[in-house]
Protein backbone atom coordinates (compact mmCIF):
# COMPACT_ATOMS: atom_id res chain seq x y z
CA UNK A 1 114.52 89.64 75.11
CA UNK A 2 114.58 85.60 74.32
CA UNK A 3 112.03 84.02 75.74
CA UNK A 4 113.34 80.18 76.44
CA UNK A 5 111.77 76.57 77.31
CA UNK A 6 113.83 75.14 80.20
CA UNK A 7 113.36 71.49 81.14
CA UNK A 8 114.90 70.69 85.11
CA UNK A 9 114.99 67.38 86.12
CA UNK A 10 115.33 65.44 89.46
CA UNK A 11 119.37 65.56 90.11
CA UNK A 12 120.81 62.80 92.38
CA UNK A 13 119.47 62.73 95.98
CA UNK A 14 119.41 59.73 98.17
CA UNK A 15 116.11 58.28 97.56
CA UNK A 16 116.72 58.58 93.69
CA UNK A 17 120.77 58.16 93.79
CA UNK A 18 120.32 58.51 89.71
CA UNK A 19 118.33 61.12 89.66
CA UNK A 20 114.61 60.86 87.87
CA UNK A 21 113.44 61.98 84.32
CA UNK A 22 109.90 61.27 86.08
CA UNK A 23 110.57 64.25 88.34
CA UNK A 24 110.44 68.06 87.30
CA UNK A 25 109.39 71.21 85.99
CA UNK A 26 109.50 72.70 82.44
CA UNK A 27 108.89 76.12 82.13
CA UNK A 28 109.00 79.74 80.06
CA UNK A 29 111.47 82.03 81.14
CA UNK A 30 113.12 85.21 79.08
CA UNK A 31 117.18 85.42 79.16
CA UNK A 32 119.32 87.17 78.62
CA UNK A 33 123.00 86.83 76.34
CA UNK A 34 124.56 85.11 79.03
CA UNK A 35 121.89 82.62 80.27
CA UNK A 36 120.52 84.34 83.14
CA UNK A 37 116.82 85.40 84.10
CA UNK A 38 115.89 89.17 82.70
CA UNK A 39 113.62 90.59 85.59
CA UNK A 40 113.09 93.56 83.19
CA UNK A 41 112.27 91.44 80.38
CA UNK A 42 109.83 89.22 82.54
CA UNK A 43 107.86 92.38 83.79
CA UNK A 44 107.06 92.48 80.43
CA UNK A 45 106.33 89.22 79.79
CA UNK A 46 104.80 87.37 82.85
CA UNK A 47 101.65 86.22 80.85
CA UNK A 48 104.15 83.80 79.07
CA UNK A 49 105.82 82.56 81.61
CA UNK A 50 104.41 79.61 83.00
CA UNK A 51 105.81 76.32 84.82
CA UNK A 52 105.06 72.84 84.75
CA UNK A 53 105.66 70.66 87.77
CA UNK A 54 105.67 66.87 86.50
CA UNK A 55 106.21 63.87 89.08
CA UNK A 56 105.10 59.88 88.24
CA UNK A 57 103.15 60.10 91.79
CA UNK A 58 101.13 62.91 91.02
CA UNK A 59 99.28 64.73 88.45
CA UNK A 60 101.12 67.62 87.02
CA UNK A 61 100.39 71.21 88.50
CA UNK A 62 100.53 74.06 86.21
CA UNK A 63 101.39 77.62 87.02
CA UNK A 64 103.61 80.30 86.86
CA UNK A 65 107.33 81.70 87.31
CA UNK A 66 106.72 84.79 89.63
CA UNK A 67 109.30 87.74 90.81
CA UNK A 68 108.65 88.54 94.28
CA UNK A 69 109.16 92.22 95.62
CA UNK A 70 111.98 90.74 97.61
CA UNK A 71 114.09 89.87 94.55
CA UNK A 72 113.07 86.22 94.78
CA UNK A 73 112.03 84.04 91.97
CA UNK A 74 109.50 81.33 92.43
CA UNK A 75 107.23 79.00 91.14
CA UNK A 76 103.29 79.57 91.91
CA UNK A 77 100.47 77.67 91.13
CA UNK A 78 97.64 79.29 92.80
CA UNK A 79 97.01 83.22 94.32
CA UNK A 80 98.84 83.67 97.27
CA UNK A 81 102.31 82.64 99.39
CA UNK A 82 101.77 79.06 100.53
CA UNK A 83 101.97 76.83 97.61
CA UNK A 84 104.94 78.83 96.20
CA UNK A 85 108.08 77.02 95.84
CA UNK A 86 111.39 79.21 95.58
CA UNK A 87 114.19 79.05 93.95
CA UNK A 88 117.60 79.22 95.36
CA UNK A 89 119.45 82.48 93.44
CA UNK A 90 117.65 81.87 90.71
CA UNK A 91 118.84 84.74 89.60
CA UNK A 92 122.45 83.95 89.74
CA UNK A 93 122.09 80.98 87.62
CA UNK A 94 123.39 81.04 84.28
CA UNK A 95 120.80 78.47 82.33
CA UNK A 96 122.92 76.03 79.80
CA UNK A 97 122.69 72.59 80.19
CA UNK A 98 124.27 70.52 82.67
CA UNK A 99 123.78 73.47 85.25
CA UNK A 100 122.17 72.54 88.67
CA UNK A 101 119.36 75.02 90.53
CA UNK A 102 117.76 73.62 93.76
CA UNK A 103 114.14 74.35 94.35
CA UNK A 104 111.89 74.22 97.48
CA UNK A 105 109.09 72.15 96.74
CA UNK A 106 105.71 71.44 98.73
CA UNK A 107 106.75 69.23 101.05
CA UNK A 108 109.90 71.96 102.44
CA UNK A 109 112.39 70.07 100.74
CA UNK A 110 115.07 71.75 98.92
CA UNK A 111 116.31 69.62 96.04
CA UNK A 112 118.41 69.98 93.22
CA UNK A 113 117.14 69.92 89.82
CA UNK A 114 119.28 69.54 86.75
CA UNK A 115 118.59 71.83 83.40
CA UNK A 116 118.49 69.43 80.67
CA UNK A 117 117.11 71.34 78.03
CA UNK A 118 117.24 74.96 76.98
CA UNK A 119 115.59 75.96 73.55
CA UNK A 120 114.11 79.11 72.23
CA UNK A 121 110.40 80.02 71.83
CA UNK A 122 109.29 80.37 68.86
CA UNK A 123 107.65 84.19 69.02
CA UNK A 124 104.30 84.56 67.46
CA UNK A 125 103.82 87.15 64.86
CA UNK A 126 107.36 87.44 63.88
């Protein structure tokens, strides 16, 4: 397993038509050879993996990357459903830069996030 910091940022939408550095979420996530999430690995691992949400209008909100028994990957920041924000086949993206996911934030928006950084953890111990 390869535990891995991933920086998304705000892709291109009409109110920001160049997207927005101001406007994402960094987070810990284990992958596999090819890039893409290791449920197996992140049963293992949940503790670790934990999100950022970043936006200049807001404070950040901290929390973290969750498997749901429906398959579904999503970011949570407190116990329970409603403040979740999923993740459109997150599973069937491969995570290398310049690669596009689209989450579901708060407000029901889905937008599309660009991965602009991908770098390894550095494991403790080792």
């Amino acid at each position: 397993m390869s535990l891995k910091r991933i920086r998304l940022e705000l892709a291109r939408t009409t109110e920001f038509p160049n997207g927005s550095r101001d406007h994402g979420y960094e987070f810990t996530a284990p992958l596999d050879a090819n890039g893409h999430l290791d449920a197996s690995a992140w049963a293992t691992s949940k503790a670790a993996c934990i999100v950022r949400r970043f936006e200049s209008r807001s404070e950040d909100e901290h929390g973290t990357l969750i498997h749901r028994r429906d398959g579904r990957w999503a970011f949570s920041y407190q116990p329970g459903d409603d403040d979740d924000e999923p993740i459109f086949r997150f599973d069937r993206h491969i995570f290398i830069v310049g690669e596009y996911v689209t989450v579901t934030e708060h407000d029901g928006v889905a937008r599309p996030f660009r991965v602009v950084d991908v770098r390894s953890m550095v494991e403790r111990g080792a």
